[in-house]
Protein backbone atom coordinates (compact mmCIF):
# COMPACT_ATOMS: atom_id res chain seq x y z
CA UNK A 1 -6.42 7.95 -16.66
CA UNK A 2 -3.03 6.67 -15.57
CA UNK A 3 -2.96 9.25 -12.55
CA UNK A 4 -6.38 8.06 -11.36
CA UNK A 5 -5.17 4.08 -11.30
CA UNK A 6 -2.10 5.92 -9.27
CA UNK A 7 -4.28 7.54 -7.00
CA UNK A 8 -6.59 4.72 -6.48
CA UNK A 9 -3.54 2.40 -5.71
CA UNK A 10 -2.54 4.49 -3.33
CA UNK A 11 -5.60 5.20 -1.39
CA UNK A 12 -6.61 1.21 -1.58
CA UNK A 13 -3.68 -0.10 -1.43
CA UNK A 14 -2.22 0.67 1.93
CA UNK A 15 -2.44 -0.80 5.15
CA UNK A 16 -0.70 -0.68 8.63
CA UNK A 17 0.03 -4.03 9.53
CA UNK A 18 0.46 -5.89 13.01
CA UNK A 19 4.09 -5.66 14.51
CA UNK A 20 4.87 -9.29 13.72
CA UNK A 21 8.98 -10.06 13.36
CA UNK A 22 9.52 -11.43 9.91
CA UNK A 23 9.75 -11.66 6.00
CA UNK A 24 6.00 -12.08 4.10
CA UNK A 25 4.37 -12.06 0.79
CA UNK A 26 1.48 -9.81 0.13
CA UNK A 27 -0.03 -10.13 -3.05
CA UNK A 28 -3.10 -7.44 -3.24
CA UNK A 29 -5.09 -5.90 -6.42
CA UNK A 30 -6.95 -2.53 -6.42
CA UNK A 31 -8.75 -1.72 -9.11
CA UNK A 32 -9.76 2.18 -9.53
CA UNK A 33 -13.54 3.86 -10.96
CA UNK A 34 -14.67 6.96 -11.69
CA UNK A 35 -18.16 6.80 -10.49
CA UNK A 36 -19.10 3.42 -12.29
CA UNK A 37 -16.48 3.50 -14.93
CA UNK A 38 -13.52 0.99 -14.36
CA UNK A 39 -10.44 2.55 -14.67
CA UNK A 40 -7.74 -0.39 -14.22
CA UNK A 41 -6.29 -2.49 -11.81
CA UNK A 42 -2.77 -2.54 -9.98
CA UNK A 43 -1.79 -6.72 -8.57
CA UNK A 44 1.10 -6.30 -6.68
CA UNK A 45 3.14 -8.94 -6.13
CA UNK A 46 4.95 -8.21 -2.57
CA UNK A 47 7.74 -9.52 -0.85
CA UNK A 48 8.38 -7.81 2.85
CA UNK A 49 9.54 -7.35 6.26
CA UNK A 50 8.14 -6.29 9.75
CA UNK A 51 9.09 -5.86 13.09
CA UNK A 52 8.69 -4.69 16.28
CA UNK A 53 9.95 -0.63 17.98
CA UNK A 54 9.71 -1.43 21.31
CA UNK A 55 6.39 -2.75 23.22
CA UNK A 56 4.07 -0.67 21.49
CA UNK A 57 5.38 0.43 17.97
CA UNK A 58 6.00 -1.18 15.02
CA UNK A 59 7.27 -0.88 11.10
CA UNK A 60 7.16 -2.68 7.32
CA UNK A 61 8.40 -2.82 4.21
CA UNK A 62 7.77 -4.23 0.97
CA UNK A 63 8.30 -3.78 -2.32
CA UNK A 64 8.19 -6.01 -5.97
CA UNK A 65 6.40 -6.49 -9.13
CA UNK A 66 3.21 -4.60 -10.20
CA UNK A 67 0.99 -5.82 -13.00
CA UNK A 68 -0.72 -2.44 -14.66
CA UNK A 69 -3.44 -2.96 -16.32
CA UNK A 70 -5.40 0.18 -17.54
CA UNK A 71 -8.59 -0.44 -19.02
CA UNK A 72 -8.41 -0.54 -22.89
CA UNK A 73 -4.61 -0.37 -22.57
CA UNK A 74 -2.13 -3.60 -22.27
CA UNK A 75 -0.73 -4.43 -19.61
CA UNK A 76 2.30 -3.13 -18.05
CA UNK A 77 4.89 -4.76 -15.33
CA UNK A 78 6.10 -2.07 -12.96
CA UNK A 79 8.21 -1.78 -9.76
CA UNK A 80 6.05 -0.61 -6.60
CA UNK A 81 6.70 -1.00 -2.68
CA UNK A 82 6.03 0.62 0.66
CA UNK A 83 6.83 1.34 4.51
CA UNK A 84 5.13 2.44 7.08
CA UNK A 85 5.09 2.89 10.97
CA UNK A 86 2.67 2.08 13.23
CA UNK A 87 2.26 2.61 17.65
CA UNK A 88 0.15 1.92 19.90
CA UNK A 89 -0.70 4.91 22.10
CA UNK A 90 -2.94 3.19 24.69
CA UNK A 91 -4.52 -0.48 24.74
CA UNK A 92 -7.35 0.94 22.23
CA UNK A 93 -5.57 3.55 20.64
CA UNK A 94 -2.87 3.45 17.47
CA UNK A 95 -1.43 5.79 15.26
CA UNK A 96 -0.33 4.63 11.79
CA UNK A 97 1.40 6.35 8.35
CA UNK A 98 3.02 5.14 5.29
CA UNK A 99 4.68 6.17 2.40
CA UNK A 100 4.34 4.30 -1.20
CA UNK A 101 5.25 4.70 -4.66
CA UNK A 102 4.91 2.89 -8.02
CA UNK A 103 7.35 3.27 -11.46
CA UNK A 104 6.00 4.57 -14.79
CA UNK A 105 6.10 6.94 -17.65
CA UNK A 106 5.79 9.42 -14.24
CA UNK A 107 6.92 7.75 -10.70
CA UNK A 108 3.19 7.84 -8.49
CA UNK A 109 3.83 8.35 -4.70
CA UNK A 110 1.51 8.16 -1.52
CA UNK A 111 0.94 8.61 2.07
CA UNK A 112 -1.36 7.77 4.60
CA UNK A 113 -1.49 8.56 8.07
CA UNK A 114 -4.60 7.80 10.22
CA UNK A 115 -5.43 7.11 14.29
CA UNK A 116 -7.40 3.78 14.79
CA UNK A 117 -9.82 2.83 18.03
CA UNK A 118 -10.78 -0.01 18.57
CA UNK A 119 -14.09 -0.71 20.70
């Protein structure tokens, strides 16, 4: 059950942001089911940093707290973060990828890599 909130917080949880120079907070939950059951939720609470790679390119990271909460379980506090890259390969055209993880009983990690067009 654990490994599925992992794997749900990993596919939900990630996201290529905009190349914008600075610190933010990101505060995001994902909750995980198997077919209609709930599984849990993962709230983490983010602090991070972007920036810009050039004119077309551009990379994060952010890490803090993570509030586990597995159904029929108590809650757990957990450290989780991320980075990723992302760059622009024409005006409609990106690429993106990021790695993740999350602390437990058994460290979860995750990546994500995907091409975006926009129309």
């Amino acid at each position: 059950m654990i490994k599925s909130v992992f794997a749900a917080t990993a596919a939900l949880s990630m996201s290529a942001g905009a190349a914008l120079a600075g610190p933010y907070v990101n505060v995001e939950a994902n909750s995980g089911f198997v077919g209609s059951d709930y599984q849990g939720t993962v709230t983490n609470f983010d602090v991070g940093y972007e920036g810009a790679l050039g004119e077309s390119a551009g990379w994060y990271i952010q890490g803090g707290p993570a509030l586990v909460a597995i159904d029929g379980t108590d809650t757990e506090t957990e450290f989780a973060g991320k980075g990723g890259l992302s760059v622009g390969v024409t005006e409609k055209l990106s690429l993106y990828g990021e790695v993740s993880f999350i602390t437990g009983d058994e460290n979860g990690y995750g990546t994500k890599a995907g091409v975006k067009y926009a129309f």
